[in-house]
Protein backbone atom coordinates (compact mmCIF):
# COMPACT_ATOMS: atom_id res chain seq x y z
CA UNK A 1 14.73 10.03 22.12
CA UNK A 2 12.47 12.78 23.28
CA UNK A 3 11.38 13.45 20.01
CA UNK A 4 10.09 10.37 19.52
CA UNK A 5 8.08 10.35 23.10
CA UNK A 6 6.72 13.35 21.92
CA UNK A 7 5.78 12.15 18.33
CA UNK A 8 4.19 8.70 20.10
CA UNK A 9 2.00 11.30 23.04
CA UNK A 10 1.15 12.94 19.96
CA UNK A 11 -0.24 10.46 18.49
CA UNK A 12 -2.24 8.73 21.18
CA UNK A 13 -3.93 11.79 21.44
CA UNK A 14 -5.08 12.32 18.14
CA UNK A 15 -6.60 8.39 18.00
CA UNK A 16 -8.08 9.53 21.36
CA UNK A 17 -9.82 12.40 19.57
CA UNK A 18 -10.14 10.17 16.76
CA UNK A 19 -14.38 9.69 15.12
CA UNK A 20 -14.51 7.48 12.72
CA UNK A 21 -18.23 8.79 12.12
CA UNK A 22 -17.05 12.02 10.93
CA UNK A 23 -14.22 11.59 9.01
CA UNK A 24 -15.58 12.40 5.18
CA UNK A 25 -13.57 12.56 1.62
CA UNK A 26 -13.63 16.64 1.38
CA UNK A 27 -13.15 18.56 -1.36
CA UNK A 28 -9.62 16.60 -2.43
CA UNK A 29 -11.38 13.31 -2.70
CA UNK A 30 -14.09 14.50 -5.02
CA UNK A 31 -11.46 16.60 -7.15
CA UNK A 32 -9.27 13.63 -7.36
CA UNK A 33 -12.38 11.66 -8.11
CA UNK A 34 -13.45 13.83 -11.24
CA UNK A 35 -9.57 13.96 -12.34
CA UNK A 36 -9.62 10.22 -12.46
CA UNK A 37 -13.07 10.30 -14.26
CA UNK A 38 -11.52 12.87 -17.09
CA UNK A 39 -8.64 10.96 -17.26
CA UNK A 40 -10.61 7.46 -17.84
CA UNK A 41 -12.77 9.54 -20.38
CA UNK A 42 -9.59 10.66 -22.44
CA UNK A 43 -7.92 7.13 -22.08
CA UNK A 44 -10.83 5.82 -23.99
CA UNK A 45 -11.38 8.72 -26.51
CA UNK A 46 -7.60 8.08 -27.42
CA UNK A 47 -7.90 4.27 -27.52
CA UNK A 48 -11.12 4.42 -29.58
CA UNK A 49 -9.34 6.70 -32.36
CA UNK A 50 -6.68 4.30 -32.14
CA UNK A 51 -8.58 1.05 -32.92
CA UNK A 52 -10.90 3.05 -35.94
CA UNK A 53 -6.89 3.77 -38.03
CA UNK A 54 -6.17 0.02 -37.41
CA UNK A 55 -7.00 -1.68 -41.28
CA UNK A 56 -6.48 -4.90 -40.61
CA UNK A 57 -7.94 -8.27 -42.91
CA UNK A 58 -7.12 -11.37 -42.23
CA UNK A 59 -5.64 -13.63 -45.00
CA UNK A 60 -6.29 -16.95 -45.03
CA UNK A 61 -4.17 -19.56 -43.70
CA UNK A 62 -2.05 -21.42 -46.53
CA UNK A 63 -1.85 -25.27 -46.68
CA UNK A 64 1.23 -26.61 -45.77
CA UNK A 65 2.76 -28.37 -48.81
């Protein structure tokens, strides 16, 4: 039970210290940022060398007898 008081006094002072005019991204939002950005960038590269092997023609549709 103590643990808990302590872990809820904790708390109350850290929202009491709490700026929400200073809080900022850092360095681990813009790294995760880029990684998503590199990852979209190979997602496409792959999907566009997928779509160029596709040989597809379309036949066309056969009367029904």
């Amino acid at each position: 039970m103590s643990t808990s008081v302590t872990l809820a006094h904790a708390t109350t002072e850290l929202a009491a210290s709490y700026d929400p005019n200073s809080v900022t991204p850092g360095l681990l939002g813009f790294v995760v940022f880029c990684g998503l950005g590199v990852a979209t960038w190979f997602l496409l590269k792959s999907m566009n060398g997928r779509f160029k092997r596709i040989d597809f023609v379309e036949e066309p549709e056969q009367p029904k007898e």
